[in-house]
Structure formats: structure tokens, C-alpha cells
N, C-alpha and C. Protein backbone atom coordinates (compact mmCIF):
# COMPACT_ATOMS: atom_id res chain seq x y z
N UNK A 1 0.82 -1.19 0.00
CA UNK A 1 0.00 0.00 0.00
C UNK A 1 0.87 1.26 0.00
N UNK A 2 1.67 1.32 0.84
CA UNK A 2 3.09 2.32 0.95
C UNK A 2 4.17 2.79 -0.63
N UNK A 3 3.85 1.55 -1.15
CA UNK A 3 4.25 1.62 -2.44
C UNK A 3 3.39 2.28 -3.17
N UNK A 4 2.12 2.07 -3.85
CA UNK A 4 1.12 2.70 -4.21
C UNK A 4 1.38 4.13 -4.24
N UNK A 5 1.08 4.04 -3.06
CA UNK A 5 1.20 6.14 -2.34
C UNK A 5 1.99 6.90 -2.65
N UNK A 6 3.21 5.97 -3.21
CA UNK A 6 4.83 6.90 -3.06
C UNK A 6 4.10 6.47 -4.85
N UNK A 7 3.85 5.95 -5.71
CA UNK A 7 3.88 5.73 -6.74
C UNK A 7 3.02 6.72 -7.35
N UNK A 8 1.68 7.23 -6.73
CA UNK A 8 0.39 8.09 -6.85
C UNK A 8 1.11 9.34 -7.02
N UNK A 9 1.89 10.12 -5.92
CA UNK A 9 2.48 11.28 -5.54
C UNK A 9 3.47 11.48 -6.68
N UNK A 10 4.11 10.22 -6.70
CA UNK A 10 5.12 11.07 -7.73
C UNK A 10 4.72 11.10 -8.92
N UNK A 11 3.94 10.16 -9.63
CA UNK A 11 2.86 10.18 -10.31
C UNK A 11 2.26 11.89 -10.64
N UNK A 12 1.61 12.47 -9.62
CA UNK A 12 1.23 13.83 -9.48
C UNK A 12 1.58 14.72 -9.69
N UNK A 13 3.36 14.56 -8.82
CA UNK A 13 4.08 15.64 -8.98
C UNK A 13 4.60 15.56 -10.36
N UNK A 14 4.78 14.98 -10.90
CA UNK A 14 5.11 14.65 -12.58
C UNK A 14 4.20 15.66 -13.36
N UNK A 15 2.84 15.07 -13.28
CA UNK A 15 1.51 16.12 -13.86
C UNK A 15 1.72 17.05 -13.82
N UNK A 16 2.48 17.72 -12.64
CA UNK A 16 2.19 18.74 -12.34
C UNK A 16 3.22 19.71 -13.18
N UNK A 17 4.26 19.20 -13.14
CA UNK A 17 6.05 19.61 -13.68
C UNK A 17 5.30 19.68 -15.31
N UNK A 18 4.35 18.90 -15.58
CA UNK A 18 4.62 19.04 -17.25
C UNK A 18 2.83 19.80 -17.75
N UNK A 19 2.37 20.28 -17.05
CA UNK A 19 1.13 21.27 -17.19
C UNK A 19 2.16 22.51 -17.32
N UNK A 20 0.84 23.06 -18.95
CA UNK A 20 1.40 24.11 -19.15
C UNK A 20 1.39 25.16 -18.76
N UNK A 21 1.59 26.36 -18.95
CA UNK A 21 1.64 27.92 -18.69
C UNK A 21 0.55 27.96 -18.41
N UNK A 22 -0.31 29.22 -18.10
CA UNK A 22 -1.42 29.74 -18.17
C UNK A 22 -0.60 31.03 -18.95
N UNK A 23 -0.99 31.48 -20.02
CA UNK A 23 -0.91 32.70 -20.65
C UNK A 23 -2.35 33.16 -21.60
N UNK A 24 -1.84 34.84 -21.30
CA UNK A 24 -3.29 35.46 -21.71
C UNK A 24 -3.25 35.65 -23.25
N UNK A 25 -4.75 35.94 -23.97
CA UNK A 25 -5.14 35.63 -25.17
C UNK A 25 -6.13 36.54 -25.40
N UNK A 26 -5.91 37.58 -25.83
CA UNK A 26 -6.66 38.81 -26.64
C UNK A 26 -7.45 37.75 -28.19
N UNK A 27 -8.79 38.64 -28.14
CA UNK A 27 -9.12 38.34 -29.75
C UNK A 27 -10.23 39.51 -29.85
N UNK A 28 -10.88 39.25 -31.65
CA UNK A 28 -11.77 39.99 -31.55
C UNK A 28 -12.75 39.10 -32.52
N UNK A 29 -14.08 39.51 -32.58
CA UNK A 29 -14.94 39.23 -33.37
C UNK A 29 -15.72 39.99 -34.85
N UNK A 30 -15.67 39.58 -35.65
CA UNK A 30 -16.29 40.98 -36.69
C UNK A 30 -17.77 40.48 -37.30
N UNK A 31 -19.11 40.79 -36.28
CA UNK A 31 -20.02 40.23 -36.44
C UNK A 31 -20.95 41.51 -36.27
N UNK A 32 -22.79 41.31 -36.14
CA UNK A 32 -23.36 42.23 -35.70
C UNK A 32 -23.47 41.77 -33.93
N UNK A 33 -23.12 43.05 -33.47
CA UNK A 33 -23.54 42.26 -31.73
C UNK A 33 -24.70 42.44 -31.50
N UNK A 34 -25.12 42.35 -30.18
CA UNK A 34 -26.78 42.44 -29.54
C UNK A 34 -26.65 44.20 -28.73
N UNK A 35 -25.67 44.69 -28.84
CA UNK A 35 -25.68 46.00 -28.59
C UNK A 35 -25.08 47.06 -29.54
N UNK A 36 -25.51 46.57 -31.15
CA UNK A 36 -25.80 47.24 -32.15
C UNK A 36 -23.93 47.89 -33.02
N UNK A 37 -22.93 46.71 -31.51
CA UNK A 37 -21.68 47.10 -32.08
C UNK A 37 -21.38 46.21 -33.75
N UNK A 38 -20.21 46.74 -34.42
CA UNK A 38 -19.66 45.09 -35.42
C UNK A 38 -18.81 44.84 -34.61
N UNK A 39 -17.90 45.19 -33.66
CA UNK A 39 -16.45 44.81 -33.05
C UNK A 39 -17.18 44.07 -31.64
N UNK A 40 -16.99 43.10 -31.66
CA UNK A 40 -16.14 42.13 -30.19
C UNK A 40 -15.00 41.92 -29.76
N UNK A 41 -14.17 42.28 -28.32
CA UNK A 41 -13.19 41.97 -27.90
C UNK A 41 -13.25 40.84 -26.94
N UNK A 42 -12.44 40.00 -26.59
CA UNK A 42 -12.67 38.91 -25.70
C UNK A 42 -11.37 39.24 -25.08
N UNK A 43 -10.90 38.66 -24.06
CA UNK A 43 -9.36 38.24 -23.45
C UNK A 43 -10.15 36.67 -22.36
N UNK A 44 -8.88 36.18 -22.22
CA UNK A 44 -8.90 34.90 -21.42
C UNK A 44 -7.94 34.38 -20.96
N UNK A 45 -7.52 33.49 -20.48
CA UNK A 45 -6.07 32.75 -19.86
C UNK A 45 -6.62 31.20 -20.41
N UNK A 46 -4.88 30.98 -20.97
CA UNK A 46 -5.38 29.56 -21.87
C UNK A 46 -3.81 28.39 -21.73
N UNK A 47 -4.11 27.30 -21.33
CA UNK A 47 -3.24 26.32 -21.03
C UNK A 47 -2.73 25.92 -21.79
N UNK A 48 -3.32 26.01 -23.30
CA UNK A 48 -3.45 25.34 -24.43
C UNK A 48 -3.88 23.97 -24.43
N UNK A 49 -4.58 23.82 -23.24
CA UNK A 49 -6.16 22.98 -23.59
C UNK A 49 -7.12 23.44 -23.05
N UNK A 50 -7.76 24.57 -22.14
CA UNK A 50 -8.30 24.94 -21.87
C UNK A 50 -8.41 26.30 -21.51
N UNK A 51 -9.65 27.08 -21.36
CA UNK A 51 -10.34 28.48 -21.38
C UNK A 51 -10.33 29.08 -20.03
N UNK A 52 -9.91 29.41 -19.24
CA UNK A 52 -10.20 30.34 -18.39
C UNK A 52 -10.62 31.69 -18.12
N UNK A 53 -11.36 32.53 -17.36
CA UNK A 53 -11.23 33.52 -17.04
C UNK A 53 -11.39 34.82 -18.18
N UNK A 54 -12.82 33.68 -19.30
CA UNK A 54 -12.91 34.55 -20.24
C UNK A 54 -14.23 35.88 -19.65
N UNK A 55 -13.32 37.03 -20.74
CA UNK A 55 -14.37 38.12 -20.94
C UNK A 55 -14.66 39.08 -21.64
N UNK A 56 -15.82 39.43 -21.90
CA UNK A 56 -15.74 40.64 -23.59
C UNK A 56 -15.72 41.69 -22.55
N UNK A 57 -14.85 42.20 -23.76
CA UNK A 57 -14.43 43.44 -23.15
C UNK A 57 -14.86 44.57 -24.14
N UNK A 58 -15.04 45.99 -24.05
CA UNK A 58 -14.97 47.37 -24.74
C UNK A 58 -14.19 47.31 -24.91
N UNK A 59 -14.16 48.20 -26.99
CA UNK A 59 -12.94 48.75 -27.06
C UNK A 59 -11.80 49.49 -25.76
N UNK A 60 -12.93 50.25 -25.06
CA UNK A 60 -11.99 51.14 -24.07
C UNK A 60 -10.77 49.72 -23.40
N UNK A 61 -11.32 49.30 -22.62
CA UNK A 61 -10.94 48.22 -21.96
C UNK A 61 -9.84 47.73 -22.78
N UNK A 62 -10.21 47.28 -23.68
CA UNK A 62 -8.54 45.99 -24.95
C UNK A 62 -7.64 46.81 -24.63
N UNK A 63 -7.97 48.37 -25.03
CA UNK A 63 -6.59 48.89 -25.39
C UNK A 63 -6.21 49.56 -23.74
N UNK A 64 -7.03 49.83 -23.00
CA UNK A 64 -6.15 50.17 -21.57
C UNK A 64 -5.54 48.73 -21.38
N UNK A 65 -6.36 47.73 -21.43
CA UNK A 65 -5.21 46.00 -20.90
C UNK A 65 -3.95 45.64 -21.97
N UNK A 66 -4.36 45.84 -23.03
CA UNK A 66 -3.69 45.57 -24.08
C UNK A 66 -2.29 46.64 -24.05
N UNK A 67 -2.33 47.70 -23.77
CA UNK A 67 -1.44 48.82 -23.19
C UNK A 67 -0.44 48.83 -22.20
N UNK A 68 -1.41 47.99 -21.12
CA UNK A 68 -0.83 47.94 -19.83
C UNK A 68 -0.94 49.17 -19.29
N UNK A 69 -1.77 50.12 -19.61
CA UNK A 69 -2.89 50.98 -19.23
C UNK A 69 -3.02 51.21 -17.80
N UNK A 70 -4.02 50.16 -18.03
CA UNK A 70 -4.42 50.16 -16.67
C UNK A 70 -4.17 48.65 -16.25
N UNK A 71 -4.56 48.08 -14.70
CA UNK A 71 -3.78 46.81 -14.14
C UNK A 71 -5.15 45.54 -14.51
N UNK A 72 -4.30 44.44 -15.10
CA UNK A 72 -5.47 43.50 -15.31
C UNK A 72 -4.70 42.35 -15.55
N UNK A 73 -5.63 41.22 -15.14
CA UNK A 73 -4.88 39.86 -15.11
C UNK A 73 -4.93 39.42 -16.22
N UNK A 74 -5.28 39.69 -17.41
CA UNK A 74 -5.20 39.81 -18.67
C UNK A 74 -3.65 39.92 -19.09
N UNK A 75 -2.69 41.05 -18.20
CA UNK A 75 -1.77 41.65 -18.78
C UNK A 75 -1.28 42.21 -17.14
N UNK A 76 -0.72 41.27 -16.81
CA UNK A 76 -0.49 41.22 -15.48
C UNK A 76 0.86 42.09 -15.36
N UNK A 77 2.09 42.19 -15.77
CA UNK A 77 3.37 42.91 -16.49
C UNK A 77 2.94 44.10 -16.69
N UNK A 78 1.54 44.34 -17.28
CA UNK A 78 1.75 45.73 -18.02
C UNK A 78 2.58 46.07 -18.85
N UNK A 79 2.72 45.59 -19.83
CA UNK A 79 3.42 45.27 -21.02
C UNK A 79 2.26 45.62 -21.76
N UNK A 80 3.54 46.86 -22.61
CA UNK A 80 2.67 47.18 -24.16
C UNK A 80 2.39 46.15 -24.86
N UNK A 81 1.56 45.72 -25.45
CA UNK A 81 1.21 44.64 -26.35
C UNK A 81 1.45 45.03 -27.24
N UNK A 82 0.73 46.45 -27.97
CA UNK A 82 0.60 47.03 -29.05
C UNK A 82 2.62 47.14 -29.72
N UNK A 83 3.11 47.68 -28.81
CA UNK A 83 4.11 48.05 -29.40
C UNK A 83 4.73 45.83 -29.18
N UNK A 84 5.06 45.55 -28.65
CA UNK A 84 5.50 43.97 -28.47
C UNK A 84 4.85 43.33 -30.04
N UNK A 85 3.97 43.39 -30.43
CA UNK A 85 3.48 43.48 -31.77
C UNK A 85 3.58 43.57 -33.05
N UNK A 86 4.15 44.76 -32.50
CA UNK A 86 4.07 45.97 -34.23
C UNK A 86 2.84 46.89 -34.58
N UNK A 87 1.54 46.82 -33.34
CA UNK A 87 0.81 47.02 -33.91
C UNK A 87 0.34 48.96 -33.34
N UNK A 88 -0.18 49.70 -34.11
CA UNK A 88 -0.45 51.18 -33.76
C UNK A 88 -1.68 51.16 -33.09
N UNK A 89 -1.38 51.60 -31.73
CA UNK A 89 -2.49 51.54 -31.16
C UNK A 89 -1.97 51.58 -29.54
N UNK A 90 -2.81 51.89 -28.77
CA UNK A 90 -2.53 52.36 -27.29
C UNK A 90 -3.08 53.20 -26.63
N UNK A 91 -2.70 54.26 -25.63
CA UNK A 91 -3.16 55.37 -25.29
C UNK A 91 -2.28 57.01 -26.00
N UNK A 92 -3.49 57.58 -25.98
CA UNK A 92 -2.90 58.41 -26.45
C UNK A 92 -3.04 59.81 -24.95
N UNK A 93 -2.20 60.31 -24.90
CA UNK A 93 -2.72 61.45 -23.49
C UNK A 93 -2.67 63.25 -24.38
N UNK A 94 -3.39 63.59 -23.76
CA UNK A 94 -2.93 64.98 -24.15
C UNK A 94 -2.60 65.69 -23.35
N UNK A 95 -1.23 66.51 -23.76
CA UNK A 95 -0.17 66.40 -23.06
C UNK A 95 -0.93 68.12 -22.40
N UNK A 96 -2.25 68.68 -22.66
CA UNK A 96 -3.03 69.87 -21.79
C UNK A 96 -3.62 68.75 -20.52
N UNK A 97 -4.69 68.59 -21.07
CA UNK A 97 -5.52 67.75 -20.05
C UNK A 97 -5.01 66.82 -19.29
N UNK A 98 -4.26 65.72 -19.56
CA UNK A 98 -3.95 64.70 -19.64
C UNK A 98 -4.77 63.42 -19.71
N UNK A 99 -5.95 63.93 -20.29
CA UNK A 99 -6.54 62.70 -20.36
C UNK A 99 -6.43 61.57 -21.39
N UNK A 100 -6.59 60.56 -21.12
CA UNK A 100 -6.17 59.38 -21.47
C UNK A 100 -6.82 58.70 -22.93
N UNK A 101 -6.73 58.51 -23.91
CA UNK A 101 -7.70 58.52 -25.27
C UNK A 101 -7.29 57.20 -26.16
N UNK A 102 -7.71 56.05 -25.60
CA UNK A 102 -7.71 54.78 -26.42
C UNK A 102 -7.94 55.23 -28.01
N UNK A 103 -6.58 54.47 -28.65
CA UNK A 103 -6.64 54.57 -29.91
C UNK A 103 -6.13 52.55 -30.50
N UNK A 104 -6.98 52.75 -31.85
CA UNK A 104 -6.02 51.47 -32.92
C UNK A 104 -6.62 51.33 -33.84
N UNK A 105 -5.65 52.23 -34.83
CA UNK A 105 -6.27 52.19 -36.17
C UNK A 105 -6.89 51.28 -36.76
N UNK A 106 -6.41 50.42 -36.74
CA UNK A 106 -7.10 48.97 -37.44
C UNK A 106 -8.11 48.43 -36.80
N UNK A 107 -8.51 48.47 -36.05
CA UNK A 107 -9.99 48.43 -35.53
C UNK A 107 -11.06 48.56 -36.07
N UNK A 108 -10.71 50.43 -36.72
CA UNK A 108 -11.41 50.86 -37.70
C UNK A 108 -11.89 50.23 -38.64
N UNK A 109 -10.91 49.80 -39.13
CA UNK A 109 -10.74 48.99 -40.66
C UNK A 109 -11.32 47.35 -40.60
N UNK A 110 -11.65 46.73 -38.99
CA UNK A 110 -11.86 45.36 -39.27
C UNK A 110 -13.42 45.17 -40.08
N UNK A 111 -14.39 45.74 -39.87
CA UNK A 111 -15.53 45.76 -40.41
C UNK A 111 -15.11 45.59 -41.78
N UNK A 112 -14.49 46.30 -42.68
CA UNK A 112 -14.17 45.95 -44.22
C UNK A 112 -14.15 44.20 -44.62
N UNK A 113 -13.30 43.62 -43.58
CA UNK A 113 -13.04 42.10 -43.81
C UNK A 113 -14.37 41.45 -44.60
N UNK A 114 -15.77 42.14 -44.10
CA UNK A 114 -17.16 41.18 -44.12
C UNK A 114 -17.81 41.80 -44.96
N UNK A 115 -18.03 42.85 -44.85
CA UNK A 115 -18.79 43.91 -45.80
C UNK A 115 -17.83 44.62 -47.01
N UNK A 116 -19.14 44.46 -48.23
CA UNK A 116 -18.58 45.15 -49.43
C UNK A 116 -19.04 46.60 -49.29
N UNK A 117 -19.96 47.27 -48.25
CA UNK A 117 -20.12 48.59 -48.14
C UNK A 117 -20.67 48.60 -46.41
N UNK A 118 -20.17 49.97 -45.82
CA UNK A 118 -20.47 50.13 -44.46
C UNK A 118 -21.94 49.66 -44.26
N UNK A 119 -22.58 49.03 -43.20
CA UNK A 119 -23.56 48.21 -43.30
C UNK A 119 -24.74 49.33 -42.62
N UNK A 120 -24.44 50.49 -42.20
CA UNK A 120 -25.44 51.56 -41.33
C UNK A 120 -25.46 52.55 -41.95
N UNK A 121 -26.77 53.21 -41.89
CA UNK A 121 -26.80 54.36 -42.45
C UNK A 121 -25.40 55.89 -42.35
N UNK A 122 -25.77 56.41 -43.09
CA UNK A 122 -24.68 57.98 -42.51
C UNK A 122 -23.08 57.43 -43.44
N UNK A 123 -22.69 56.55 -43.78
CA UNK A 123 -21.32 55.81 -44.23
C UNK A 123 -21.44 55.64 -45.13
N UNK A 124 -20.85 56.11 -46.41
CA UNK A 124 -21.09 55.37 -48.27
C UNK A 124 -19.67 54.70 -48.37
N UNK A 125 -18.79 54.52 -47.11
CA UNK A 125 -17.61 54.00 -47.19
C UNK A 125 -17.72 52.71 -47.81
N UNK A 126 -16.89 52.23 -48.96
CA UNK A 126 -16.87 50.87 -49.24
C UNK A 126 -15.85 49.63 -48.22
N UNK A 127 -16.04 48.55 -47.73
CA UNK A 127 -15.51 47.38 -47.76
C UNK A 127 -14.55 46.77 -48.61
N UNK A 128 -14.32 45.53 -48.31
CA UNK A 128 -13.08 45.20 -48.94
C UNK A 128 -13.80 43.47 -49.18
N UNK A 129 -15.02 43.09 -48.74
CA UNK A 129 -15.75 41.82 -49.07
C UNK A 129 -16.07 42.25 -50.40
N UNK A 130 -15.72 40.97 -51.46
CA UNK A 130 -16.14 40.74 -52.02
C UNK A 130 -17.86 40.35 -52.51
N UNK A 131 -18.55 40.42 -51.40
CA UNK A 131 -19.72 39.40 -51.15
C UNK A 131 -20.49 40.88 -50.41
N UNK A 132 -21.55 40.79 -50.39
CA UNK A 132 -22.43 42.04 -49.14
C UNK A 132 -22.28 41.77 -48.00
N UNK A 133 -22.50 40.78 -47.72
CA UNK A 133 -22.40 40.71 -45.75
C UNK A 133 -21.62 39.41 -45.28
N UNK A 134 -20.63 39.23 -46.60
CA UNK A 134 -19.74 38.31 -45.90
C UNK A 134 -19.05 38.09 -46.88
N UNK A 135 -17.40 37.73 -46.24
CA UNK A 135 -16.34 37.20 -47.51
C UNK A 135 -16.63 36.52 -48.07
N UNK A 136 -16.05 36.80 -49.88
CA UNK A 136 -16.43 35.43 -50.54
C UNK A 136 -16.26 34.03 -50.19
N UNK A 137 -16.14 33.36 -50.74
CA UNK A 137 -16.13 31.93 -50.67
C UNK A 137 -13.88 32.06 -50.33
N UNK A 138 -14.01 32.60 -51.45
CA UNK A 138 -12.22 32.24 -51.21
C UNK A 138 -11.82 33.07 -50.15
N UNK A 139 -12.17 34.27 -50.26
CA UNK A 139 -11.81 35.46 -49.23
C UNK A 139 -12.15 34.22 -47.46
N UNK A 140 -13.16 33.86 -47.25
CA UNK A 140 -13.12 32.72 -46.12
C UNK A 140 -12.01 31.82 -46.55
N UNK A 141 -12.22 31.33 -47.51
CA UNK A 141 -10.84 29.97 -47.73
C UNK A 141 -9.49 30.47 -47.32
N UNK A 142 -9.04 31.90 -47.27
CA UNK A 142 -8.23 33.04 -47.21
C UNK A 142 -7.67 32.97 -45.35
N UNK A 143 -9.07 33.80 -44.88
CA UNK A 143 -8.99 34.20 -43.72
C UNK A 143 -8.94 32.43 -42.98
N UNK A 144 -9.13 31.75 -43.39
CA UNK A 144 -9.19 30.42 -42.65
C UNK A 144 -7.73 29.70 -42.58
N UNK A 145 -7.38 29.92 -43.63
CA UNK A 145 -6.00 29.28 -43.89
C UNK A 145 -4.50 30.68 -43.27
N UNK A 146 -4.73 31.66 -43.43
CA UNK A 146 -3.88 32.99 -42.61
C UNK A 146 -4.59 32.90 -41.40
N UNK A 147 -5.61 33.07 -40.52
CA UNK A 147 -5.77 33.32 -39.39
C UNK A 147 -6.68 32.28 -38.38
N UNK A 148 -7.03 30.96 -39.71
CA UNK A 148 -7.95 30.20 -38.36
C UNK A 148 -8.86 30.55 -38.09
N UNK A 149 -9.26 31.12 -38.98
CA UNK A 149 -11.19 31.89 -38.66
C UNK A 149 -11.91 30.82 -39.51
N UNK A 150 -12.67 29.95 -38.78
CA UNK A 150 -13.60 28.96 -39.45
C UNK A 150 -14.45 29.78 -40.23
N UNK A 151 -15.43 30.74 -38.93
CA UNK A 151 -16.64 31.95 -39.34
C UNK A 151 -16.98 32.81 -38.83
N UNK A 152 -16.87 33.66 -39.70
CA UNK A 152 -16.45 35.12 -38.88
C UNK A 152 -17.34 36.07 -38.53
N UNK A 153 -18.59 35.02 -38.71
CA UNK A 153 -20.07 35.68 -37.71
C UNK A 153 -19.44 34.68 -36.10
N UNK A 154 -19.39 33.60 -36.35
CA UNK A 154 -19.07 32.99 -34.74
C UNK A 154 -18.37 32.81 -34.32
N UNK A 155 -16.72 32.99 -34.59
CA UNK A 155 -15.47 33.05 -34.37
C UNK A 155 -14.69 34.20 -34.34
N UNK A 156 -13.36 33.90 -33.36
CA UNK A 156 -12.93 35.40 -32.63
C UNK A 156 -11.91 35.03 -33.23
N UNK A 157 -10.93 36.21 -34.23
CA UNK A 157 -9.23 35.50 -34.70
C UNK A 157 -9.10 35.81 -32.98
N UNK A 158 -8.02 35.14 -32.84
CA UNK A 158 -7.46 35.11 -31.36
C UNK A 158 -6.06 35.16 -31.67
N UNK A 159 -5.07 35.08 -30.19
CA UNK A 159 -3.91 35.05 -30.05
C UNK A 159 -3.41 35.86 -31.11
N UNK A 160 -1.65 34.91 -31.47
CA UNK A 160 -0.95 35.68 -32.32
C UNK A 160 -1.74 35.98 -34.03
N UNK A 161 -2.79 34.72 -34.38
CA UNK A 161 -3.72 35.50 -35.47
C UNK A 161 -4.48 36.84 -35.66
N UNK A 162 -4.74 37.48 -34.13
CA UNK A 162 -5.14 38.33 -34.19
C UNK A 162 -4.40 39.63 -33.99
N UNK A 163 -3.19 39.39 -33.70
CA UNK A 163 -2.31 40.75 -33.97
C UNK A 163 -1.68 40.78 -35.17
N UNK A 164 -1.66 39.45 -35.50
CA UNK A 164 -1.16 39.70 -36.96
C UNK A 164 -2.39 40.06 -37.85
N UNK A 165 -3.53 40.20 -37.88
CA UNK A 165 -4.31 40.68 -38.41
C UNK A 165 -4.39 42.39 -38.42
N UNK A 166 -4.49 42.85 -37.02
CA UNK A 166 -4.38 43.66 -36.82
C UNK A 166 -3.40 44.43 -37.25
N UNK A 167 -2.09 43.95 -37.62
CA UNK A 167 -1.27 44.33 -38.70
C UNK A 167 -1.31 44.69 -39.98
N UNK A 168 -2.04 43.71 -40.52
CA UNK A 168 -2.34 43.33 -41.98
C UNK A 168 -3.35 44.54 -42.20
N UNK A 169 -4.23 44.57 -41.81
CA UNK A 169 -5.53 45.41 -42.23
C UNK A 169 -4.69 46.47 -42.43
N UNK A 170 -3.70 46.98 -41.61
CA UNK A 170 -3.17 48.99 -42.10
C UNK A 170 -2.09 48.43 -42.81
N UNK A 171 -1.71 47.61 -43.53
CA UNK A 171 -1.09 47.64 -44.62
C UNK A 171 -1.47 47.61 -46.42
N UNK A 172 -1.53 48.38 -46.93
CA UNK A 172 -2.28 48.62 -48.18
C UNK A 172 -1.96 47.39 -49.21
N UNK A 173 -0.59 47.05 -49.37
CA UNK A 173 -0.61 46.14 -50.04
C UNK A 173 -1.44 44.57 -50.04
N UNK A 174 -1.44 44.29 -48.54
CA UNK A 174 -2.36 43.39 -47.86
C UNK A 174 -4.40 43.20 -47.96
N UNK A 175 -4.17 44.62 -48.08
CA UNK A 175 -5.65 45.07 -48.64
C UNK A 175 -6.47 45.04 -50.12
N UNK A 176 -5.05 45.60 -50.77
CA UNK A 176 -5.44 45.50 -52.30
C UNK A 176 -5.44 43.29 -52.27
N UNK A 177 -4.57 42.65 -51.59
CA UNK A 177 -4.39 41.39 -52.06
C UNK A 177 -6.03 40.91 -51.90
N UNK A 178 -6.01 41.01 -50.81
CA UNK A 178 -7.46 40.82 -49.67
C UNK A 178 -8.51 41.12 -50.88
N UNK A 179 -8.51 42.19 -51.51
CA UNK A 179 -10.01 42.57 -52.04
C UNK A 179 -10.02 42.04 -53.78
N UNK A 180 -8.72 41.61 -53.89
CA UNK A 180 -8.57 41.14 -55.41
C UNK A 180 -8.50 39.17 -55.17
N UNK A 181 -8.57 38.73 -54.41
CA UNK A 181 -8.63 37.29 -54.01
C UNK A 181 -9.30 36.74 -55.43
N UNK A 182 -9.04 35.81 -56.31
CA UNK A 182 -9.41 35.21 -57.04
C UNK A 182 -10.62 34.59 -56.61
N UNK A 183 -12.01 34.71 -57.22
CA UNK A 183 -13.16 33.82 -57.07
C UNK A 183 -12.78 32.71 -57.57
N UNK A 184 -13.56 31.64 -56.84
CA UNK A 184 -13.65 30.11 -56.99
C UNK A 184 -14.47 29.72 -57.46
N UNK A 185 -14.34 28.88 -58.20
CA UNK A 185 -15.33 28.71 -59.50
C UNK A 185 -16.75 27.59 -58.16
């Protein structure tokens, strides 16, 4: 029985030595929400088998955590993300007031991914979908194979897909590729 016990424990302590990290995981969503937004933000802590400690967040929110802004277990360091990245975006202060003014360009720009024209009144801005209210067929075959987006009404790019996205969108050459995607027969 003594054997067992010493066999169980170390057994355990083994499990334990080879469980992974917990590290945090920004994403976003480009859908219609139930509070009339297109942008979803999520963050979570992920083992790489499992979800913890998920939550949508406001723009405001991504970019104060995402900043290291303000303090969150999201981004426990306070570590710029944005700049760790490459990507433009952060706080901006003004250097009268000092108040604090979440910015990221590409944010702007994720709505284009789905829509061939801004989907609300007041906007004659065009999109970059091929399709009206969703990437073409290849433009998905596209975003699935670069970022792991099955569907991008019910799926969040996450992790490093989603800063590299967030990249991509303010790069023009990336855009013209994006909106010229060969249709599939």
C-alpha cells in the first residue's frame, strides 16, 4: 500500500512539472452584436487545452489592458502589447488635459473584412468583401488558412492570429491582395 502512495504522488508531482503555462489571449470578433456594435473583444487565460477567465471586453478596456494601461490579469506585467506586436495603437494622453484617449487604427478597418459597403446608415464607405455581408467563398478559404477563422459571424481571430491581423488590415498592399482574391469557381 506504501508503495502505491509513493507511486500516486510522484505520479502527481510529474503532472504537475509538465502542465502548461497559463498565458493570456486577446481576440476579436467581426459580427453584428446584440448591442448594435460590429467589433467584439474577448481576453482569457489559456493552457493550451483549456479556457479560463474569459471576458468581452470594450474597445476602451482591450486597449487600456492591451497597453498595460491600466492593471489587469489579462496583462499582469503591463506590457505594451501594441508596441510587443508591431501594432499602432494604445493610449494616447494629451499632453493639456492629460486625459487618457484609447486609440487602434485597425480596428477601424476590421468591419471591411465582411462587408462590401459600411452596413449603417450615414457611411457610403466601401468594404473590402467581395460578397455584401460576408467574404467570398475564397476570401473565407483566405482568412481560414492565414488566421484560423472557421466563421467570422461565430469566431474570434485570437492570439498571435489576431495581432497579426491587426497588422495586416493597415497595410495597403495586404488590402489591395485581400479585395482582389481570385473567385472560386
Amino acid at each position: 500500500m506504501r508503495t502505491l502512495l509513493v507511486v500516486i504522488i510522484a505520479f502527481l508531482s510529474l503532472s504537475v512539472q509538465f502542465k502548461n503555462e497559463l498565458r493570456s489571449v486577446f481576440g476579436v470578433r467581426v459580427s453584428y452584436q446584440a448591442n448594435g456594435q460590429m467589433i467584439m473583444f474577448i481576453a482569457y487565460y489559456t493552457d493550451d487545452v483549456m479556457e479560463t477567465n474569459r471576458k468581452i471586453l470594450s474597445f476602451d478596456e482591450f486597449v487600456h489592458y492591451a497597453s498595460g494601461d491600466w492593471p489587469s490579469i489579462y496583462n499582469r506585467n503591463r506590457m505594451n502589447l501594441f508596441e510587443l506586436n508591431d501594432v499602432q495603437g494604445g493610449i494616447y494622453r494629451d499632453s493639456i488635459t492629460r486625459k487618457a484617449t484609447p486609440f487602434c487604427f485597425a480596428v477601424d478597418s476590421l468591419w471591411k473584412l465582411r462587408f462590401s459597403h459600411y452596413p449603417f446608415r450615414g457611411n457610403n464607405e466601401m468594404g473590402w468583401s467581395q460578397d455584401q455581408f460576408l467574404p467570398s467563398l475564397s476570401q473565407q478559404k483566405y482568412l481560414y488558412k492565414q488566421y484560423g477563422m472557421t466563421h467570422i459571424d461565430t469566431k474570434f481571430f485570437v492570439d498571435t492570429s489576431f495581432w497579426k491581423l491587426l497588422r495586416d488590415v493597415t497595410n495597403q498592399e495586404w488590402v489591395e491582395n485581400y479585395k482582389n482574391i481570385p473567385l472560386t469557381d
